[in-house]
Protein backbone atom coordinates (compact mmCIF):
# COMPACT_ATOMS: atom_id res chain seq x y z
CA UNK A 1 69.98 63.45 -14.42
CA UNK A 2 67.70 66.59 -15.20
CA UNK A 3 63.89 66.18 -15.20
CA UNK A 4 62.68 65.69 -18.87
CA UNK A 5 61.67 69.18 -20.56
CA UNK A 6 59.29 67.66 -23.18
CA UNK A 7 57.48 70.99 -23.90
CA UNK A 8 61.01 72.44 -24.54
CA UNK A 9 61.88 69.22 -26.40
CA UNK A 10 58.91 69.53 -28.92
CA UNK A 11 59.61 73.61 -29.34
CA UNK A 12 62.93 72.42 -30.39
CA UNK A 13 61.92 69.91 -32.91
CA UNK A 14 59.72 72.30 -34.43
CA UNK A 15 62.20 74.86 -34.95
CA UNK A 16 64.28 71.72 -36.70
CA UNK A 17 63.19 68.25 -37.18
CA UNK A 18 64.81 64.97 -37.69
CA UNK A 19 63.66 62.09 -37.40
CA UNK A 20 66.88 61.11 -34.88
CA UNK A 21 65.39 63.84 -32.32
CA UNK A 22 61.83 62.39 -32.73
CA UNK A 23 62.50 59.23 -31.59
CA UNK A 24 64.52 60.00 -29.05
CA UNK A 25 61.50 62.38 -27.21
CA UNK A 26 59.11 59.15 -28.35
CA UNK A 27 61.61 56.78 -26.51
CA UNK A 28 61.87 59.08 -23.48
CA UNK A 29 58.04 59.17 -23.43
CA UNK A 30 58.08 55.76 -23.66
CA UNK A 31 60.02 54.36 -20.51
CA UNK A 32 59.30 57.62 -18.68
CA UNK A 33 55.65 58.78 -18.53
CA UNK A 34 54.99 62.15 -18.93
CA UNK A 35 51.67 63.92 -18.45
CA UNK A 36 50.67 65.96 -22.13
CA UNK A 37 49.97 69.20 -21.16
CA UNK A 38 47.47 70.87 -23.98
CA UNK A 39 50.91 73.05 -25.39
CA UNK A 40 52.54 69.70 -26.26
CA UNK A 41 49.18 68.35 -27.75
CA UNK A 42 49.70 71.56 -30.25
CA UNK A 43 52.89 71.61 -30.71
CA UNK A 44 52.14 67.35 -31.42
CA UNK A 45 49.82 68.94 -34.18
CA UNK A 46 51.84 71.75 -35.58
CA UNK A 47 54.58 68.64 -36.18
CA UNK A 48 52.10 67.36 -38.54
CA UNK A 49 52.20 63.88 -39.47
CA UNK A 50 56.03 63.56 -38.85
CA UNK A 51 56.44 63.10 -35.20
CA UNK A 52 52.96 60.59 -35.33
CA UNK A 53 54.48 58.91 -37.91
CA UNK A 54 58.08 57.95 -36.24
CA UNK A 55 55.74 56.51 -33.31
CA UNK A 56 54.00 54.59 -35.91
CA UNK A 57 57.50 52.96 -37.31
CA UNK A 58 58.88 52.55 -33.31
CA UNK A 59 55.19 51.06 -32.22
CA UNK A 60 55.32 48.58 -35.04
CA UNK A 61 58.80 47.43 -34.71
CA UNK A 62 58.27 47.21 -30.94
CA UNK A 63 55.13 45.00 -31.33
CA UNK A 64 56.59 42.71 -33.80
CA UNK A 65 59.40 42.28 -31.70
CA UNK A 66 58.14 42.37 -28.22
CA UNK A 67 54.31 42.21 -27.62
CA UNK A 68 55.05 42.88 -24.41
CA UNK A 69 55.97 46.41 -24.86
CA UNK A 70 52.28 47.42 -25.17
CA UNK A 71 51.13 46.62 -21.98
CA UNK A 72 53.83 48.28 -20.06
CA UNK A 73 54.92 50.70 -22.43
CA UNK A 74 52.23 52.00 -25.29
CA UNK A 75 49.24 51.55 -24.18
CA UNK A 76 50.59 55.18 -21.50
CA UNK A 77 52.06 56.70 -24.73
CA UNK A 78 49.05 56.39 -26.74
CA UNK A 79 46.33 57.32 -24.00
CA UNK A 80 48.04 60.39 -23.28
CA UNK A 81 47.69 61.38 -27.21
CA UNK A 82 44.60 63.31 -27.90
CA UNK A 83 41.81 61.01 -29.39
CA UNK A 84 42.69 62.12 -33.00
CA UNK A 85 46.43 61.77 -32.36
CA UNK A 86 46.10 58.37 -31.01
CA UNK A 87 43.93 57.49 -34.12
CA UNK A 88 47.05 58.88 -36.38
CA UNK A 89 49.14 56.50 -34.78
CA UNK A 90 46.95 53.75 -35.32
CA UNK A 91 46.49 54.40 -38.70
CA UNK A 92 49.85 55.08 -39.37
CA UNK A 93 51.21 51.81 -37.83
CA UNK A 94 48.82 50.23 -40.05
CA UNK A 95 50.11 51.48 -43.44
CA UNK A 96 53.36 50.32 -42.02
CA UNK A 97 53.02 46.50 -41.03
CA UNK A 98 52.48 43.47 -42.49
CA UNK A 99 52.53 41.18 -40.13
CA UNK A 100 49.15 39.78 -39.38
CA UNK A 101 49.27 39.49 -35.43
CA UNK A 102 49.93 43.24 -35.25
CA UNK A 103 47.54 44.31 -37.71
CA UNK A 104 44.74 42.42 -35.50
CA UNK A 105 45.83 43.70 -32.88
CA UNK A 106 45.46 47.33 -34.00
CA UNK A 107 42.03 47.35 -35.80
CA UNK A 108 40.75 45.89 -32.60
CA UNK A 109 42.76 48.79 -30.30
CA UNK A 110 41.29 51.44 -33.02
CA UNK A 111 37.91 49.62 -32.47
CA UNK A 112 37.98 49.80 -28.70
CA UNK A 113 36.33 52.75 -27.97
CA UNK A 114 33.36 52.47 -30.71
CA UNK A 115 32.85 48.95 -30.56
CA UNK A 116 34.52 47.07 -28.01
CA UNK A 117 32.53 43.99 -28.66
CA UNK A 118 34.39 44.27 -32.63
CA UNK A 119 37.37 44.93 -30.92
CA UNK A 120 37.24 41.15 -29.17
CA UNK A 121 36.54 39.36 -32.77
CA UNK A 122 40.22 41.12 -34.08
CA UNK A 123 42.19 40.30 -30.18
CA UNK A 124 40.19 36.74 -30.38
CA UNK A 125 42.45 35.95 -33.81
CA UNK A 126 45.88 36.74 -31.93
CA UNK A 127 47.77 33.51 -30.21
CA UNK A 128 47.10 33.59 -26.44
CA UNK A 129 49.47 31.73 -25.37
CA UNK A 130 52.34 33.33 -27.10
CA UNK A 131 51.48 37.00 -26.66
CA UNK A 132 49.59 36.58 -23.13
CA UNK A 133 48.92 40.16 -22.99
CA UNK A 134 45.90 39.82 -25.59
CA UNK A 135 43.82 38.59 -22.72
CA UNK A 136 44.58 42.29 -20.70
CA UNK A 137 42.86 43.65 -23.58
CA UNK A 138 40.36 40.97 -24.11
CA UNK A 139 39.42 41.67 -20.45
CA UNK A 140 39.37 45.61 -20.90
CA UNK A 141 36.94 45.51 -23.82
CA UNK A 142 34.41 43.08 -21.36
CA UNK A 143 34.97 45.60 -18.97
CA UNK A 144 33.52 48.25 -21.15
CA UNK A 145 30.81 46.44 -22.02
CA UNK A 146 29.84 45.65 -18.74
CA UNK A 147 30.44 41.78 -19.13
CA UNK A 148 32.31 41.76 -15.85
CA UNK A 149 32.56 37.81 -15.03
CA UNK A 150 33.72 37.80 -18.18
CA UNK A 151 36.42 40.84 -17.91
CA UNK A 152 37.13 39.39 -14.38
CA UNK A 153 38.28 35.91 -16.23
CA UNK A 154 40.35 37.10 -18.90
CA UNK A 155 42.53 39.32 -15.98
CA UNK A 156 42.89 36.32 -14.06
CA UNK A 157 44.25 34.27 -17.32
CA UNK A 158 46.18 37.32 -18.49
CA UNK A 159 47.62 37.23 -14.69
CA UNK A 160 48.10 33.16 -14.65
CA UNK A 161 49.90 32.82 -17.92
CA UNK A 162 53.09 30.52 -17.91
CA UNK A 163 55.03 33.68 -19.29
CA UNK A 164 54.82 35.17 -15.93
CA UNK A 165 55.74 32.12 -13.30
CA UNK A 166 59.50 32.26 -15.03
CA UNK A 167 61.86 33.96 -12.26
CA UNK A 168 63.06 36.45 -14.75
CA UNK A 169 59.41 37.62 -14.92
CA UNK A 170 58.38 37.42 -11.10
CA UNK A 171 58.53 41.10 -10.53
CA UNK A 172 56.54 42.61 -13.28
CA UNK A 173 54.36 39.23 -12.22
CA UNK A 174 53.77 41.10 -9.03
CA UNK A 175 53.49 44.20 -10.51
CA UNK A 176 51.18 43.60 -12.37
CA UNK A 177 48.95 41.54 -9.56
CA UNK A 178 48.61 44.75 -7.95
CA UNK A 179 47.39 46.99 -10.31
CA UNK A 180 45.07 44.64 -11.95
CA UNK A 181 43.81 42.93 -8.41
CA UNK A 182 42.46 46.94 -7.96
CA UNK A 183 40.41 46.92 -11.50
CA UNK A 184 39.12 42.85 -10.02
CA UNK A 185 38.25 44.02 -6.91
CA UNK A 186 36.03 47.06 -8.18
CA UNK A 187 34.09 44.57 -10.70
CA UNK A 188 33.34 42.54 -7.89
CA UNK A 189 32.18 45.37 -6.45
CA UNK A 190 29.93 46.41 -9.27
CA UNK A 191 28.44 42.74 -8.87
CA UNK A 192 27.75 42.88 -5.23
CA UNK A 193 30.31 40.36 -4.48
CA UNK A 194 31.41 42.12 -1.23
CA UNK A 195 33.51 39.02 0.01
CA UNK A 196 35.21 38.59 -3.00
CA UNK A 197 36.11 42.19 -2.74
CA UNK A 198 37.40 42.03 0.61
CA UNK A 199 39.34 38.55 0.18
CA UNK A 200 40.96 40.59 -2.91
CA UNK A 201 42.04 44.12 -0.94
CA UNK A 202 42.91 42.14 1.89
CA UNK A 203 45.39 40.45 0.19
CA UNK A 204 46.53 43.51 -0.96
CA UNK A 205 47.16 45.42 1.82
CA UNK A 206 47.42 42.98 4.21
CA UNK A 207 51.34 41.86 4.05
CA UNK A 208 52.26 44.93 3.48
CA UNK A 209 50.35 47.47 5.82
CA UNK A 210 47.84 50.13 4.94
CA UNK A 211 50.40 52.90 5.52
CA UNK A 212 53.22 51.28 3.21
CA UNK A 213 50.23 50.44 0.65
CA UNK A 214 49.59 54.41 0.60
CA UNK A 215 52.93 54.85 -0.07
CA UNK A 216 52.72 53.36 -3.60
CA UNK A 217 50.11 56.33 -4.62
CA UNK A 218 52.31 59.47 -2.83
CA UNK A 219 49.29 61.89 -4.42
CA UNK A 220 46.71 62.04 -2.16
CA UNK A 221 44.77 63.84 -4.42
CA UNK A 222 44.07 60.25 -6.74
CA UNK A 223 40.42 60.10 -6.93
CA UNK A 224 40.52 56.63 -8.33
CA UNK A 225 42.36 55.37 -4.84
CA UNK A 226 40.42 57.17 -2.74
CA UNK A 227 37.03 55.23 -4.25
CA UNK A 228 38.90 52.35 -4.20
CA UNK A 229 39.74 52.47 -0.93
CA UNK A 230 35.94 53.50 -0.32
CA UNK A 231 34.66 50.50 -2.01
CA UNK A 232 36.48 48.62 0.03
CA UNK A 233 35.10 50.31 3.59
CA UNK A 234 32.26 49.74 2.30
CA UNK A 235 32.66 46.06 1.51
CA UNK A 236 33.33 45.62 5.11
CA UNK A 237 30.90 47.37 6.14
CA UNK A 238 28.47 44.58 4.40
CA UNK A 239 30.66 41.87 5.69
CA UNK A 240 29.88 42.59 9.48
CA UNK A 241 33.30 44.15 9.67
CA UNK A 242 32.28 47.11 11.30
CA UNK A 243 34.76 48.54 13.12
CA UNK A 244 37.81 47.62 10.45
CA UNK A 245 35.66 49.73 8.13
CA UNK A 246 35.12 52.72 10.66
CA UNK A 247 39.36 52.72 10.91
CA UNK A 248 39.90 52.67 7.41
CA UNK A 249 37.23 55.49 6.90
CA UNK A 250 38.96 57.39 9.42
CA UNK A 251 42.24 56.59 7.75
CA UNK A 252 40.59 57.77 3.67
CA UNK A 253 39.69 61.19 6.08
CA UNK A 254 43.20 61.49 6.84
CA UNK A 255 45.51 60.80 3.89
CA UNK A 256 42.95 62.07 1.33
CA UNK A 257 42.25 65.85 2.63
């Protein structure tokens, strides 16, 4: 299968849109994340409110029918949308729902980034224990308000749900685990809580090896790994772990050049 073109995709659907095309690129988007460039931003915005639109319909049909979708799916399509865009969708998604969960959830997701603390009221209002993944968000809005205890909590019950100790749901379980264990471990870190930080990366890396760890982030130009990682030498460091966090160091040298 040829790599997606999605510049070339969008210059096409300018020349001639339908709505068939459109949702196609948006689905493509969807299950395989592509980095905007700033051409596909404008040619996003010479589409008007057409292409925004469509994402609108597909977002609220998604959410309504698998809340899900958002965590794994989305919450990439949206972020890569220029602020403005992503406030489009939003708004657009809006006009088109009428089912109450959904609507919560996206006044609070519009909210985020003014007024996280707002944003919690709206998330607070959706069922927890049938769509789990409110408590991601829950826990991203104390993170941006610097509540970390607080953010830390709502990962963990996010993480601990029922939804994700069925065997059909063991891998994105563990998929999940990892990525979020790396937003834990730096709160801890913003705390002070150096053991906790270590017990957390440890368990991380630990059964599988620093080098196959690495492996999972192939771009060693990932700023956000390489502080990780130095959070975490550090964290040792103030542990009495000395000479683990001299390797490791020499190891960050290494891989991150």
């Amino acid at each position: 299968m040829s790599e997606f073109d999605l510049t070339a995709a969008l210059k096409a659907l300018s020349n001639e849109y339908s709505e068939e095309k459109a949702s196609e690129i948006i689905e493509t988007l969807l299950y395989n994340p592509t980095e905007l460039t700033d051409e596909d931003h404008d040619l996003i915005d010479q589409l008007q409110s057409h292409f925004l639109r469509t994402a609108a319909q597909i977002f609220v049909e998604d959410l309504a029918y698998d809340f899900n979708t958002l965590v794994n799916y989305w919450e990439a399509f949206i972020g890569q949308l220029t602020e403005e865009q992503s406030a489009k969708v939003l708004e657009y998604a809006l006009e088109q729902t009428e089912v109450d969960f959904v609507e919560d959830f996206i006044i609070g997701y519009r909210k985020f980034y003014v007024n996280p603390k707002e944003s919690i009221t709206f998330f607070s209002k959706i069922d927890a224990e049938e769509f789990h993944e409110i408590k991601f968000f829950i826990g991203r809005c104390y993170e941006a308000l610097n509540e970390y205890q607080q953010a830390i909590n709502s990962y963990k019950e996010y993480l601990n749900h029922d939804f994700f100790k069925a065997e059909e749901n063991r891998e994105q379980a563990e998929i999940n685990r990892f990525y979020i264990h790396h937003t834990i471990s730096s709160l801890y870190f913003k705390m002070n809580e150096m053991n906790k930080v270590v017990e957390i990366v440890d368990d991380l890396i630990h059964p599988i090896g620093l080098e196959n760890y690495l492996e999972n982030f192939a771009n060693p130009s990932d700023e956000d790994i390489k502080s990780f990682l130095n959070e975490y030498a550090i964290a040792l460091e103030e542990t009495n772990q000395t000479i683990k966090a001299n390797v490791l160091k020499e190891k960050i040298k290494t891989f991150f050049k």
